[in-house]
Protein backbone atom coordinates (compact mmCIF):
# COMPACT_ATOMS: atom_id res chain seq x y z
CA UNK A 1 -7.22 -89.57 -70.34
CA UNK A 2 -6.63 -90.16 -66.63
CA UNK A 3 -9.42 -92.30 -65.25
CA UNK A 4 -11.81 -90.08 -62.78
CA UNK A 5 -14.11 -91.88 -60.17
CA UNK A 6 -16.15 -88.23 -59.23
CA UNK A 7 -15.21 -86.51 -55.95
CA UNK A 8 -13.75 -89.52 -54.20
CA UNK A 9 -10.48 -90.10 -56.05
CA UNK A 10 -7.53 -92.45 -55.10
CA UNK A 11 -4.18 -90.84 -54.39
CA UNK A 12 -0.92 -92.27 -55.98
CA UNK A 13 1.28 -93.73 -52.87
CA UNK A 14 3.64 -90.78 -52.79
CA UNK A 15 0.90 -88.07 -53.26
CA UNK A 16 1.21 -84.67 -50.53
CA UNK A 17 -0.51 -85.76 -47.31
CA UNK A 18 1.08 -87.75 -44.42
CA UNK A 19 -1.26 -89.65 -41.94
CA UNK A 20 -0.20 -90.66 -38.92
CA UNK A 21 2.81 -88.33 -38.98
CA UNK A 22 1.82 -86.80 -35.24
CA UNK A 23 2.27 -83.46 -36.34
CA UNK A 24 6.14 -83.87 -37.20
CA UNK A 25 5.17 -82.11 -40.84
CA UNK A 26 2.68 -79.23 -41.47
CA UNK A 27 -0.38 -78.62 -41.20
CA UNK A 28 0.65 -75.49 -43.56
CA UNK A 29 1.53 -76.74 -46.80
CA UNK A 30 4.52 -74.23 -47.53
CA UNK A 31 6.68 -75.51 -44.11
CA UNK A 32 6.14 -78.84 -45.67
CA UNK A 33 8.32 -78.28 -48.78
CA UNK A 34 10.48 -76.48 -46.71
CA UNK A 35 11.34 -80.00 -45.05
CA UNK A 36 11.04 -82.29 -47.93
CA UNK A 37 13.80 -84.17 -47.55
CA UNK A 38 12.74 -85.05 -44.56
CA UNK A 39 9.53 -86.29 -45.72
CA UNK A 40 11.02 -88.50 -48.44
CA UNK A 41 12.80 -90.22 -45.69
CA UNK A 42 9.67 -90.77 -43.52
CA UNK A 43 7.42 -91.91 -46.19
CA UNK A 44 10.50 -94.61 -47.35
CA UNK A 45 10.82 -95.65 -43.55
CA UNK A 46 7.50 -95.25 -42.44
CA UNK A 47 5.24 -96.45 -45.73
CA UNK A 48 5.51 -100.50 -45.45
CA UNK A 49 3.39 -100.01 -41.54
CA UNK A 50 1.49 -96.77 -41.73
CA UNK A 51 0.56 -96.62 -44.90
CA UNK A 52 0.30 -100.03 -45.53
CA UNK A 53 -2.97 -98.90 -47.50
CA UNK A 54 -1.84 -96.76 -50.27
CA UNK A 55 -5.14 -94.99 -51.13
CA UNK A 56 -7.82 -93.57 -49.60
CA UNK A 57 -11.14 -91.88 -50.63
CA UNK A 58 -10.61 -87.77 -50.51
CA UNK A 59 -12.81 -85.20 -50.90
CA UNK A 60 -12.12 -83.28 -53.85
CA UNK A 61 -13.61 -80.24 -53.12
CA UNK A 62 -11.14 -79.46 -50.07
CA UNK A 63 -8.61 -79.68 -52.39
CA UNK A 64 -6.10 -76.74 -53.14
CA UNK A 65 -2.85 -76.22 -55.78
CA UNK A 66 -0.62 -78.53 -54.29
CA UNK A 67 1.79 -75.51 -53.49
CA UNK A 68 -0.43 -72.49 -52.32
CA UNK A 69 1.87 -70.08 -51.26
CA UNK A 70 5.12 -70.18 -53.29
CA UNK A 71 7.76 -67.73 -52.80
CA UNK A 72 8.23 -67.14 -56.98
CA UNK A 73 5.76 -68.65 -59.91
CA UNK A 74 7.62 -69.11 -63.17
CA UNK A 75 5.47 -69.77 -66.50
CA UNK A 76 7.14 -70.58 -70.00
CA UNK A 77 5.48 -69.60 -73.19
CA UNK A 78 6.13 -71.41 -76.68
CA UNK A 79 7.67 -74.60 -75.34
CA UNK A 80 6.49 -76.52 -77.64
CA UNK A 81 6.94 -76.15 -81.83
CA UNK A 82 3.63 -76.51 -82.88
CA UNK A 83 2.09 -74.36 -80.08
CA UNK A 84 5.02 -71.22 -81.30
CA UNK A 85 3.41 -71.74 -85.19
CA UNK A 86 -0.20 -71.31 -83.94
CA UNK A 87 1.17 -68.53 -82.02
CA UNK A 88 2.74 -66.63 -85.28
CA UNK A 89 6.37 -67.27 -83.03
CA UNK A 90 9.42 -68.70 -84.30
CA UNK A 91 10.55 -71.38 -81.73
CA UNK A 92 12.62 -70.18 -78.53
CA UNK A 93 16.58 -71.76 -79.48
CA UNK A 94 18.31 -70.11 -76.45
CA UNK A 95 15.47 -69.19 -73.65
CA UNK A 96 11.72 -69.32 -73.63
CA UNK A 97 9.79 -66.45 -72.97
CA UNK A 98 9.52 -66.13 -68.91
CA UNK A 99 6.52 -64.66 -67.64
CA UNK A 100 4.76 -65.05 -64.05
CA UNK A 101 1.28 -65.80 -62.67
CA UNK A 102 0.55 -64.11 -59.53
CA UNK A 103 -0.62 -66.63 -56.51
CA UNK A 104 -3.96 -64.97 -55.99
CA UNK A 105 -5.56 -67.01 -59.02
CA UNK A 106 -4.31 -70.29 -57.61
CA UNK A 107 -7.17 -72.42 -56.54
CA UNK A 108 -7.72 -76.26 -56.89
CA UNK A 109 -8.89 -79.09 -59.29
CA UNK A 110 -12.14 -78.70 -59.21
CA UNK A 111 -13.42 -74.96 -59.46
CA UNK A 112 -15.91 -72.85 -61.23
CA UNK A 113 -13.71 -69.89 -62.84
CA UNK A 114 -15.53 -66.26 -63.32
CA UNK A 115 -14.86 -64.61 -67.00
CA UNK A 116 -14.33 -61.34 -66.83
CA UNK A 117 -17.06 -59.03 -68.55
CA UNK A 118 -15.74 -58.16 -72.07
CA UNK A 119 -12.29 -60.53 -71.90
CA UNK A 120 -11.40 -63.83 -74.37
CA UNK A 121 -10.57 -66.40 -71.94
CA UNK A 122 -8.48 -69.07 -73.49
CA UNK A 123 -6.77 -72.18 -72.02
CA UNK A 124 -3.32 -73.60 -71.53
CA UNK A 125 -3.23 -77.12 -70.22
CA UNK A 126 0.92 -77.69 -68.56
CA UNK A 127 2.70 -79.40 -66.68
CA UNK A 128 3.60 -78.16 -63.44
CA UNK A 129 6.54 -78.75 -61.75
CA UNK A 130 7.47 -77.72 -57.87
CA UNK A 131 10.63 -77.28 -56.26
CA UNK A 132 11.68 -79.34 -53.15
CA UNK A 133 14.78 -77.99 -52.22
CA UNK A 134 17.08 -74.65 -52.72
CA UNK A 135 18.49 -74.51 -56.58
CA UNK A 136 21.20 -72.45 -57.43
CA UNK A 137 23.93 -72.47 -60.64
CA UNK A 138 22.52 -76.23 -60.76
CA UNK A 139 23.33 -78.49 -63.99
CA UNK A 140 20.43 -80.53 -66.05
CA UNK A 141 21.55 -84.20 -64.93
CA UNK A 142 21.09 -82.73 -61.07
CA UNK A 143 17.67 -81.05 -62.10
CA UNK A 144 15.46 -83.88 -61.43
CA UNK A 145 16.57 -84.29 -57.83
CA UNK A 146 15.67 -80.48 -56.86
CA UNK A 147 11.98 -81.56 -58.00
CA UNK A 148 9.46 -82.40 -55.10
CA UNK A 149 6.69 -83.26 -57.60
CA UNK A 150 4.74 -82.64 -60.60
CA UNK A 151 0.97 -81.96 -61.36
CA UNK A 152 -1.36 -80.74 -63.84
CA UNK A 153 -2.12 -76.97 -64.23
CA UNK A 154 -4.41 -74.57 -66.16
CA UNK A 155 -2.71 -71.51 -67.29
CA UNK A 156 -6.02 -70.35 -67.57
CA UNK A 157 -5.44 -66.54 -70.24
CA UNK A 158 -7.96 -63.48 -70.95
CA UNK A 159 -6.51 -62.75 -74.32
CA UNK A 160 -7.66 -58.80 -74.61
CA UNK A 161 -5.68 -58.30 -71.18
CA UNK A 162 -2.51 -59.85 -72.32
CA UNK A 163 -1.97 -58.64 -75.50
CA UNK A 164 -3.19 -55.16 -74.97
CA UNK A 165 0.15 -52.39 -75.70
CA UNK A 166 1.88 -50.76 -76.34
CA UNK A 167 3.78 -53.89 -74.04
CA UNK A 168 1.93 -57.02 -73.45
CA UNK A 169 0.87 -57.90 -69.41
CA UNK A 170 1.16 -61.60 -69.22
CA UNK A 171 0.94 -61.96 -66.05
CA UNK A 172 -1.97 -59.66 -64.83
CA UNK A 173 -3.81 -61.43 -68.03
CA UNK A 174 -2.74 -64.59 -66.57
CA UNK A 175 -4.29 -64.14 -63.04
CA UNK A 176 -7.69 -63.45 -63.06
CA UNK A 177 -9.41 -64.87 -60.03
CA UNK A 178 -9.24 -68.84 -60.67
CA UNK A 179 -7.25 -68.90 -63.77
CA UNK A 180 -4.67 -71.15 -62.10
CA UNK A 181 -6.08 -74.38 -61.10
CA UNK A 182 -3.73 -77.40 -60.40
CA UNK A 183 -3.39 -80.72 -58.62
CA UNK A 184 -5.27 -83.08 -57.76
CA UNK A 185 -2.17 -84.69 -56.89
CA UNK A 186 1.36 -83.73 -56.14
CA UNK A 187 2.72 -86.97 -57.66
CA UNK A 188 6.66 -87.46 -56.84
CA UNK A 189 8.86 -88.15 -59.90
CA UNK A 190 9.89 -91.99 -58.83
CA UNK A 191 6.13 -92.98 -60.04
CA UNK A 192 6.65 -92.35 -63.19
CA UNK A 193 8.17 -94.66 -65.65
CA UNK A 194 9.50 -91.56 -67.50
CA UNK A 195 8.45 -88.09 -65.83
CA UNK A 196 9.70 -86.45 -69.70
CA UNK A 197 7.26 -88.63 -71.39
CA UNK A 198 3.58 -87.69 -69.87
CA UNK A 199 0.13 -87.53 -72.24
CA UNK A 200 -1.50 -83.95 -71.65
CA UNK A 201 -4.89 -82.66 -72.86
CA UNK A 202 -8.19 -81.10 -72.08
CA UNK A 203 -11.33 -81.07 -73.28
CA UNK A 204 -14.60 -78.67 -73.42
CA UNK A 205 -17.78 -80.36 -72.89
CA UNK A 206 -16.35 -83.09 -74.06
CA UNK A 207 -14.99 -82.18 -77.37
CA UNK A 208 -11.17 -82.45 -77.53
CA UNK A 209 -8.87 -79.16 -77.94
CA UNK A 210 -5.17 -79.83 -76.61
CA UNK A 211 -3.87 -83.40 -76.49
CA UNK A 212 0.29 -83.92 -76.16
CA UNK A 213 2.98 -85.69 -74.57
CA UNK A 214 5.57 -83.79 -72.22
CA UNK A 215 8.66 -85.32 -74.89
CA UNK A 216 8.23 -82.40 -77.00
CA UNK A 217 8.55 -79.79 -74.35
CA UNK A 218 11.62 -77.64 -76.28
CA UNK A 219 12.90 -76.90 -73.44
CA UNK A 220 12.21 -79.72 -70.79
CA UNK A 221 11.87 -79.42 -66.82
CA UNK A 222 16.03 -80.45 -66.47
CA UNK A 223 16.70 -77.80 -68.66
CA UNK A 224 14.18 -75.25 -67.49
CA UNK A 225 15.40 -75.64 -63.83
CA UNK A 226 18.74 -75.52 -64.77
CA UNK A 227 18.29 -72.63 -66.60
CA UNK A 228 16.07 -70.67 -64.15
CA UNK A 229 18.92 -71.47 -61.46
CA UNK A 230 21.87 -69.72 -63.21
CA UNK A 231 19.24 -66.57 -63.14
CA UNK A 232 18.04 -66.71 -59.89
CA UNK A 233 17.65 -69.24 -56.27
CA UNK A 234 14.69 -71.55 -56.93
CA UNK A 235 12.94 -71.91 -53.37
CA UNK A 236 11.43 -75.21 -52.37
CA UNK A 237 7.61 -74.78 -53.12
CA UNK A 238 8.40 -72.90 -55.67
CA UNK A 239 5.52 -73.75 -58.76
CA UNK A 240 7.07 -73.79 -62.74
CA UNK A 241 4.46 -73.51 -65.40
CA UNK A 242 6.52 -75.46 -68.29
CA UNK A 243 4.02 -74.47 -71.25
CA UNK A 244 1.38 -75.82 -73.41
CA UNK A 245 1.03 -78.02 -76.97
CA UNK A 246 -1.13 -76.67 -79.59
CA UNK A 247 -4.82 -76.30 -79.56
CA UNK A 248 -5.27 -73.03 -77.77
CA UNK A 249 -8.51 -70.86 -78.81
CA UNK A 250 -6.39 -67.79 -79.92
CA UNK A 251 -4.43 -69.91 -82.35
CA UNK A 252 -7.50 -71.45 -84.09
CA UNK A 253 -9.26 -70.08 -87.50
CA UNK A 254 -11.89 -68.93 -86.77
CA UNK A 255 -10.63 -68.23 -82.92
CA UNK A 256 -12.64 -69.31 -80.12
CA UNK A 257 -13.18 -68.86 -76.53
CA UNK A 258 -14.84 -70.04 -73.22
CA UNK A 259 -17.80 -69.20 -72.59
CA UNK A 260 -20.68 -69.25 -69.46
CA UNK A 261 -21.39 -72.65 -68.60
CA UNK A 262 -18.93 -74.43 -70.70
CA UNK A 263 -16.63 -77.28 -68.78
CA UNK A 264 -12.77 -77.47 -69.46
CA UNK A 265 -11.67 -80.96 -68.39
CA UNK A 266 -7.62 -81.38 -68.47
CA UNK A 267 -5.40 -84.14 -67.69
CA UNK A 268 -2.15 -85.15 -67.29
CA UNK A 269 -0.68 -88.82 -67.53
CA UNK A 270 0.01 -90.59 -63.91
CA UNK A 271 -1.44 -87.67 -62.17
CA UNK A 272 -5.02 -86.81 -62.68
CA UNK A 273 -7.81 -84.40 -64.17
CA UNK A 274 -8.72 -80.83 -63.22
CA UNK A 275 -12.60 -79.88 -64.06
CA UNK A 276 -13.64 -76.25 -64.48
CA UNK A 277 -16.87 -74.92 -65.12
CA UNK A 278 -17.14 -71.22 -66.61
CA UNK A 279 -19.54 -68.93 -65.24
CA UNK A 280 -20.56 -64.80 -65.94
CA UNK A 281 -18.71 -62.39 -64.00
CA UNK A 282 -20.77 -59.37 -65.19
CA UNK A 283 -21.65 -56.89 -62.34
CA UNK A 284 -25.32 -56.97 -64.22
CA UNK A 285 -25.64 -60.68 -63.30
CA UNK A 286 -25.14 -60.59 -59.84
């Protein structure tokens, strides 16, 4: 598990956030990653004076996904084997399953998350990946170089919603207020010693659910942005949801679900935790 100091946490050297940049990028996060290349190049030129410091304390709290306002969201179901046999799924061999999340339930690492009043609320813990440049009709070996970053995500799922027919609504029971919490970090995929190979996994109160490594992804981010780009234009900012290992609630015996008060910690190698705390969302509570 990724170590966790409370709300003042130390950001990897190539995390989102540029001091001392005199307003050349942002403030708004999505005219950032519209200029990424750009920002590479400054924090390479400008990184041995201004940020001769590579951490500082931040305040948790005032942080949000690292991309809050993408153009598209892309989420990929049964990515990995064992999580399609818990699932009563054969494993994807040409395309996963491609659903969406909607950006109203993005929020950041450290959130309390309402459950809706009769719903199953499961978790997902994924990889995230975001998209720094325009990708079109791309190949896998140039897929890695479209990527601005990665980060951990929560594709947080009310069960009853989603699989309710006669069709099944992913995404609306995907995006519940909250049920897409990501970061801390944007972390760029030169800090890794092998961005493919990451440890995943979350816990509730403490008792461990999900634990994986990002090797066993079926399809892997190359090949998922490769993929998506013969379909359609990937936009930079764009956020890919790129599945989660076994261990979800709805694939257990018996099954089980969050409930009020419990605390879903998830983590992802080289980038950090997200912490959630579950809490009633019944119009008789309030």
């Amino acid at each position: 598990m990724a170590e966790d100091t409370g709300n003042l946490q130390q950001a990897p050297r190539h995390s989102v956030g540029f001091p001392d940049s005199r307003g050349r990028f942002g403030p708004e996060l999505p005219a950032v990653y519209q200029a990424w290349g750009d920002i590479t190049e400054w924090v390479a030129e400008q990184a041995p004076s201004i940020l001769a410091d590579d951490s500082f304390p931040i305040d948790r709290t005032l942080l949000r996904a690292p991309s809050p306002a993408p153009r598209q969201v892309f989420a990929v179901g049964l990515n990995y084997h064992a999580h399609a046999t818990e699932s009563g799924f054969e494993s994807p061999t040409h395309l996963p399953p491609i659903f969406t999340k909607y950006v109203s339930s993005f929020s950041g690492p450290d959130t309390d998350v309402p459950i809706p009043a009769g719903g199953n609320v499961d978790w997902e813990v994924e990889l995230v990946a975001v998209i720094g440049r325009e990708t079109t009709n791309i190949d896998e070996a140039d897929a890695w170089s479209h990527v601005a970053g990665l980060t951990a995500g929560q594709d947080i799922s009310e069960r009853i919603s989603q699989l309710r027919g006669p069709a099944p609504q992913f995404g609306l029971g995907k995006s519940f207020a909250g049920f897409s919490p990501q970061g801390p970090w944007l972390v760029t995929p030169d800090e890794f010693t092998d961005p493919d190979d990451l440890e995943l996994g979350c816990t509730i109160d403490g008792e461990e659910v999900q634990k994986g490594r990002t090797r066993d992804l079926i399809f892997p981010v190359s090949t998922l942005i490769a993929t998506l780009s013969r379909n359609v234009t990937l936009y930079p900012g764009d956020v890919i949801f790129t599945g989660t290992p076994a261990g979800v609630g709805v694939g257990r015996e018996p099954q089980r679900f969050l409930q009020a008060d419990e605390k879903l910690d998830s983590w992802i190698e080289g980038i950090g935790q997200l912490h959630q705390r579950f809490v009633t969302d019944h119009p008789e509570a309030k």
